[in-house]
Protein backbone atom coordinates (compact mmCIF):
# COMPACT_ATOMS: atom_id res chain seq x y z
CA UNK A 1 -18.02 20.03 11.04
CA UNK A 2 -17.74 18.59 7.38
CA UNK A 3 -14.74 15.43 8.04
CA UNK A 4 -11.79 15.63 5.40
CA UNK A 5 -11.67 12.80 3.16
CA UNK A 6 -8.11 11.88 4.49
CA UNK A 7 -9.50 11.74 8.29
CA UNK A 8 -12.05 9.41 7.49
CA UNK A 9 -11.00 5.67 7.33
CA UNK A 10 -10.80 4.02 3.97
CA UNK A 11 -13.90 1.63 4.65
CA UNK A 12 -15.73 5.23 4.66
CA UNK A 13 -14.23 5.96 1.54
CA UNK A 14 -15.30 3.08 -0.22
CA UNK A 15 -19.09 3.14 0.96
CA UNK A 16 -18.91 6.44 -0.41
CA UNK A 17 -18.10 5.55 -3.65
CA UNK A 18 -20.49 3.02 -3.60
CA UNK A 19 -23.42 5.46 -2.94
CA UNK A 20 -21.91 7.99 -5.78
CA UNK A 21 -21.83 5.28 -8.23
CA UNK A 22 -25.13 3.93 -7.41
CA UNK A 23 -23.49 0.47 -7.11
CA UNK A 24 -23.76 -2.15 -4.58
CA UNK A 25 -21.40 -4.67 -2.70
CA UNK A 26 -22.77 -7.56 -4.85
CA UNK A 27 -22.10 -5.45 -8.28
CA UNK A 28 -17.95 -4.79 -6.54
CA UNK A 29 -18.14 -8.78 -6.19
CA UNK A 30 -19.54 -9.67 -9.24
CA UNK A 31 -17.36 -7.47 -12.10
CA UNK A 32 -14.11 -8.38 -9.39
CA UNK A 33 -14.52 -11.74 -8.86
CA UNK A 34 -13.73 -10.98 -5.03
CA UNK A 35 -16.24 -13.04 -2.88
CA UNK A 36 -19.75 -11.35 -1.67
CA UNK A 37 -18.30 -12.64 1.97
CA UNK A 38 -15.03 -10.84 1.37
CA UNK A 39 -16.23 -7.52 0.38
CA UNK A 40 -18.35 -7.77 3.47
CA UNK A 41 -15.73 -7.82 5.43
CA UNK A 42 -14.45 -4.72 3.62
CA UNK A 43 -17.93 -2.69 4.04
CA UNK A 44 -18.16 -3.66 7.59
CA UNK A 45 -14.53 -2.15 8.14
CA UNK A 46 -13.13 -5.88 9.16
CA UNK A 47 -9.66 -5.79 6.58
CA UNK A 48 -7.19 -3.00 7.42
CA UNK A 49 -4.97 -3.64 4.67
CA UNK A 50 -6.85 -5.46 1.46
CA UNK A 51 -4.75 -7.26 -1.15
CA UNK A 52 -3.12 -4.79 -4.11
CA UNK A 53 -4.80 -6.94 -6.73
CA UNK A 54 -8.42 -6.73 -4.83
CA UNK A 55 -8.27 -3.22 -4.40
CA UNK A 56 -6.74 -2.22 -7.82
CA UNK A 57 -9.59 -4.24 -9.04
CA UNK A 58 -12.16 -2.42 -7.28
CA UNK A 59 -10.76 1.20 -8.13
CA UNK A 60 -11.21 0.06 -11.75
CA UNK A 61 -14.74 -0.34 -11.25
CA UNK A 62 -15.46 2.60 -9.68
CA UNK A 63 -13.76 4.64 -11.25
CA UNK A 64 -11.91 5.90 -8.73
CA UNK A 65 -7.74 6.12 -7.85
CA UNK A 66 -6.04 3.45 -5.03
CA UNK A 67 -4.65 7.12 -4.04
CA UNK A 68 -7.98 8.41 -2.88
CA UNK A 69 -9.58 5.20 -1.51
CA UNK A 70 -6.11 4.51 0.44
CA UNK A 71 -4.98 7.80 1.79
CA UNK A 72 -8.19 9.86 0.98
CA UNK A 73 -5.36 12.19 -0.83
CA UNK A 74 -7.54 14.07 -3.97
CA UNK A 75 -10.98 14.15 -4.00
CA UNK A 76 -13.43 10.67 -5.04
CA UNK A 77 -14.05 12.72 -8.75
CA UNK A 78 -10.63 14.16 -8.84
CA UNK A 79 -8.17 13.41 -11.91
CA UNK A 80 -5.23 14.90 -10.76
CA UNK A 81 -3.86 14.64 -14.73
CA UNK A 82 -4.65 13.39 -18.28
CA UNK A 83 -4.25 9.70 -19.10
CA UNK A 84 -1.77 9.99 -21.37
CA UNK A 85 0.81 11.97 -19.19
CA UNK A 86 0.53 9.50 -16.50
CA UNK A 87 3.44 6.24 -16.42
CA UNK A 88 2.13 3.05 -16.81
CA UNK A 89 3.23 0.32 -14.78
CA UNK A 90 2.24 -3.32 -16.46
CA UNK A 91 0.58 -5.62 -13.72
CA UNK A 92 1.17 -9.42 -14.62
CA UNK A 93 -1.61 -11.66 -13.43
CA UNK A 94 0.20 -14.26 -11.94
CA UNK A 95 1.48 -15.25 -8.38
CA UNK A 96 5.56 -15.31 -7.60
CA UNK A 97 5.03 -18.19 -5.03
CA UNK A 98 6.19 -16.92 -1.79
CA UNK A 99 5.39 -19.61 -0.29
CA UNK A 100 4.96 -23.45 -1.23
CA UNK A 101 5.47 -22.46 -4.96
CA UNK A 102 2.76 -21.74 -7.83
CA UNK A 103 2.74 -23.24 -11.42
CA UNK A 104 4.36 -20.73 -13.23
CA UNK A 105 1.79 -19.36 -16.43
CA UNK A 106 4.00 -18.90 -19.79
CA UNK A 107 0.96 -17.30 -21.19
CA UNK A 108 -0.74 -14.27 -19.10
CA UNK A 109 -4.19 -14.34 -19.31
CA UNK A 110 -5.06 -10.48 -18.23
CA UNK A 111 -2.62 -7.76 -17.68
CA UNK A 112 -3.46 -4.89 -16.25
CA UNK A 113 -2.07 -1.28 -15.66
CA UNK A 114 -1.20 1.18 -12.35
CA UNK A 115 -0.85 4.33 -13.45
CA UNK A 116 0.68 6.41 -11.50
CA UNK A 117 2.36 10.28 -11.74
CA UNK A 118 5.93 10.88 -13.43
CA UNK A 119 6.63 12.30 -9.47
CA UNK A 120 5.81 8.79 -7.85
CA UNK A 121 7.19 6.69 -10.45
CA UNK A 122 10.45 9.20 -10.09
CA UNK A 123 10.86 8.57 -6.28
CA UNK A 124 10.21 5.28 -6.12
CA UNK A 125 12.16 4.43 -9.38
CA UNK A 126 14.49 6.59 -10.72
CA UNK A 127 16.73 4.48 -12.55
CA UNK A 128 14.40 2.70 -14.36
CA UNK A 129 12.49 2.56 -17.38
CA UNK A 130 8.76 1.63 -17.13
CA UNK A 131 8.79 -0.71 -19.18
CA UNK A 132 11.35 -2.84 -17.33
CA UNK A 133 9.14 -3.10 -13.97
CA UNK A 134 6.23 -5.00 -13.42
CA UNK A 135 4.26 -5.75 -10.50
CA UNK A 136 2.96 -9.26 -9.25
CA UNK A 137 1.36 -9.96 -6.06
CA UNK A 138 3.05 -12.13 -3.49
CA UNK A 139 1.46 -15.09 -1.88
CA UNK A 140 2.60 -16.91 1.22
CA UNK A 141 4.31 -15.73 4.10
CA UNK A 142 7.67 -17.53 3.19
CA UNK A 143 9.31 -14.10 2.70
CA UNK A 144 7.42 -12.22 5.57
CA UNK A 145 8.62 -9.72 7.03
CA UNK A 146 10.32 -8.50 3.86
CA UNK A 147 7.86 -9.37 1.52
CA UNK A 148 3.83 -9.84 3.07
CA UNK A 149 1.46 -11.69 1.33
CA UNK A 150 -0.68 -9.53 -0.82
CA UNK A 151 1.74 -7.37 -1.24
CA UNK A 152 2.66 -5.79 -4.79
CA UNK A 153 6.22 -6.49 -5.49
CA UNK A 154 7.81 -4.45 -8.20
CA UNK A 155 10.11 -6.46 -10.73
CA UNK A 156 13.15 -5.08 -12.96
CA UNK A 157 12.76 -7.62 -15.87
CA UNK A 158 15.93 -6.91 -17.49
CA UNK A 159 18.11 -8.06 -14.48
CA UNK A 160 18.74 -11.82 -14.88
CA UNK A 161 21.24 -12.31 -16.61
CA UNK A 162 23.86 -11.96 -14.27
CA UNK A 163 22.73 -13.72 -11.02
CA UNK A 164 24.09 -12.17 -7.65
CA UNK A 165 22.79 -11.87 -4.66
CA UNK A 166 19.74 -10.69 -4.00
CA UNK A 167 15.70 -11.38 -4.15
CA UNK A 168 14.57 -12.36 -7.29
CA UNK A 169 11.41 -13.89 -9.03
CA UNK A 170 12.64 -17.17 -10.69
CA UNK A 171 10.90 -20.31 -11.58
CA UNK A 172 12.12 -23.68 -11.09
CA UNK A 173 11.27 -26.84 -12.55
CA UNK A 174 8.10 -25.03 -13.81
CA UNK A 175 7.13 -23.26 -10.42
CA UNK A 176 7.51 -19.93 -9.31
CA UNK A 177 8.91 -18.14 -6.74
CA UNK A 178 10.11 -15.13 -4.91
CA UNK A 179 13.32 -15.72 -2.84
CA UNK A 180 16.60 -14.30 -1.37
CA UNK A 181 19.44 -15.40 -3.72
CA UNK A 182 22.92 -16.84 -2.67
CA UNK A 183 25.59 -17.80 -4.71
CA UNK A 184 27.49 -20.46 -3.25
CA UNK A 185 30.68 -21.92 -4.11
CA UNK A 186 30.91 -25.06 -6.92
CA UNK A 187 27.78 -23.72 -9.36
CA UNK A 188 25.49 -23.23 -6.50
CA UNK A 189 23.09 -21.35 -5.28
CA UNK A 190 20.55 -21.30 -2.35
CA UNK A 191 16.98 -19.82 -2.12
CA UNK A 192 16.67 -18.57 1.04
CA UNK A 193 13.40 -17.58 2.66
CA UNK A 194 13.36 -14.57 5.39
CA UNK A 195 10.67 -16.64 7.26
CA UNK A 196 12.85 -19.14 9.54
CA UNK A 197 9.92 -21.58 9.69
CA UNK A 198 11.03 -22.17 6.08
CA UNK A 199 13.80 -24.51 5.16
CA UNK A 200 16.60 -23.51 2.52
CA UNK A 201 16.61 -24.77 -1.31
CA UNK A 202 20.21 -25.64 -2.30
CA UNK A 203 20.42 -26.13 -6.28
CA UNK A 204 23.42 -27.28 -7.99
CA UNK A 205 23.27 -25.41 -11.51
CA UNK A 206 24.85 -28.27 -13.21
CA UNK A 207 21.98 -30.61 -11.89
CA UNK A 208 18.55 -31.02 -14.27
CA UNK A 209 16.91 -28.70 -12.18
CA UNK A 210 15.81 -25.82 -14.57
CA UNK A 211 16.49 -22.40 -13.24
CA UNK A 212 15.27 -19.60 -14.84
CA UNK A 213 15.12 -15.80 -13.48
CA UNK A 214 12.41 -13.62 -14.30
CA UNK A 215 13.78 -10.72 -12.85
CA UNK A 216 15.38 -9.01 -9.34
CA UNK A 217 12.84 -7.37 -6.97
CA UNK A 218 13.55 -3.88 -6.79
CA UNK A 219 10.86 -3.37 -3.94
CA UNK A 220 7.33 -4.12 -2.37
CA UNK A 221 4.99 -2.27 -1.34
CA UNK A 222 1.68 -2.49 0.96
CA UNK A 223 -1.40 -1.07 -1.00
CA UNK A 224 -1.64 1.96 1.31
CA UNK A 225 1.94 2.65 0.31
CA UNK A 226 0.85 3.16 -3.68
């Protein structure tokens, strides 16, 4: 009995594509950057949940949508609509340090696109305008549970103007992160990690630390959520 693309696992999916395409694990690593050990680990079915930007990546080159090579919804050739009617989500290659904090890039090197359907985009945000979100990938486990480390975390770029509370990609003192804003009383605020293991920041705003907000998280999501 033929096995629906959705009951097989996505490991299956992916050396599919690889046969169709007529490409190998070491052509995935080399036009990805993603290490010949790591995809490895993907062909031999060892990573349940790959990193967004790994797996975006790898779509890209085969020509084929996260959708199908996720969820096995569509079909490996299917287009389920026309470029051009399709929202595009910007993807800023940088890191919002959930963790120990990451050198913040002024200048993005490569910025790539998620497309997704008017529907999804609709669900998932329908108050916003697509060109207000962007995605970055977390990194660290500072904000784990909430927020996992490869995640893609979807950012509302025109919130920061008025800080309340909330989680919010800000940089400070050059580095950025992803935290849990607090106002406190006297010009202060507190970035507050959901892992315990990591301490609270307390910042005066009147100090020379420089605080600046990128944006408020509107959500993350795990790859096999997109």
């Amino acid at each position: 009995m033929r096995t629906n693309d959705s009951q097989k696992t996505w490991t299956d999916r992916l050396n599919e594509a690889l046969a169709l395409r007529g490409k190998s694990p070491a052509d995935i690593s080399k036009a990805t950057g993603i290490t010949p050990a790591g995809i490895k680990k993907w062909i031999d079915g060892d990573v349940s949940k790959p990193k967004f930007d790994d797996v975006f990546a790898v779509c890209s080159f085969l020509d084929i949508t996260t959708e199908w090579l996720m969820k096995g919804i569509g079909s490996i050739n299917d287009k389920t609509m026309p470029a051009a009617n399709m929202v595009s989500i910007q993807q800023v290659d940088f890191y919002g340090s959930c963790g120990v904090g990451v050198m913040n890039f002024e200048d993005y090197p490569e910025i790539k696109t998620l497309q997704v359907t008017p529907a999804w985009f609709s669900r998932n945000f329908a108050f916003y305008n697509p060109r207000d979100v962007k995605i970055i990938t977390a990194l660290g486990d500072s904000m784990e549970p909430e927020i996992r480390d490869g995640d893609a975390v979807f950012i509302d770029i025109t919130d920061k103007e008025t800080l309340r509370d909330g989680i919010y990609l800000l940089v400070v003192d050059g580095e950025a992160y992803i935290k849990r804003v607090q106002k406190l009383i006297g010009k202060k605020i507190a970035l507050l990690s959901t892992n315990k293991a990591y301490k609270d920041i307390e910042i005066s705003l009147d100090s020379d630390i420089e605080v600046r907000i990128i944006g408020r998280v509107i959500k993350s999501l795990k790859l096999v959520d997109i």
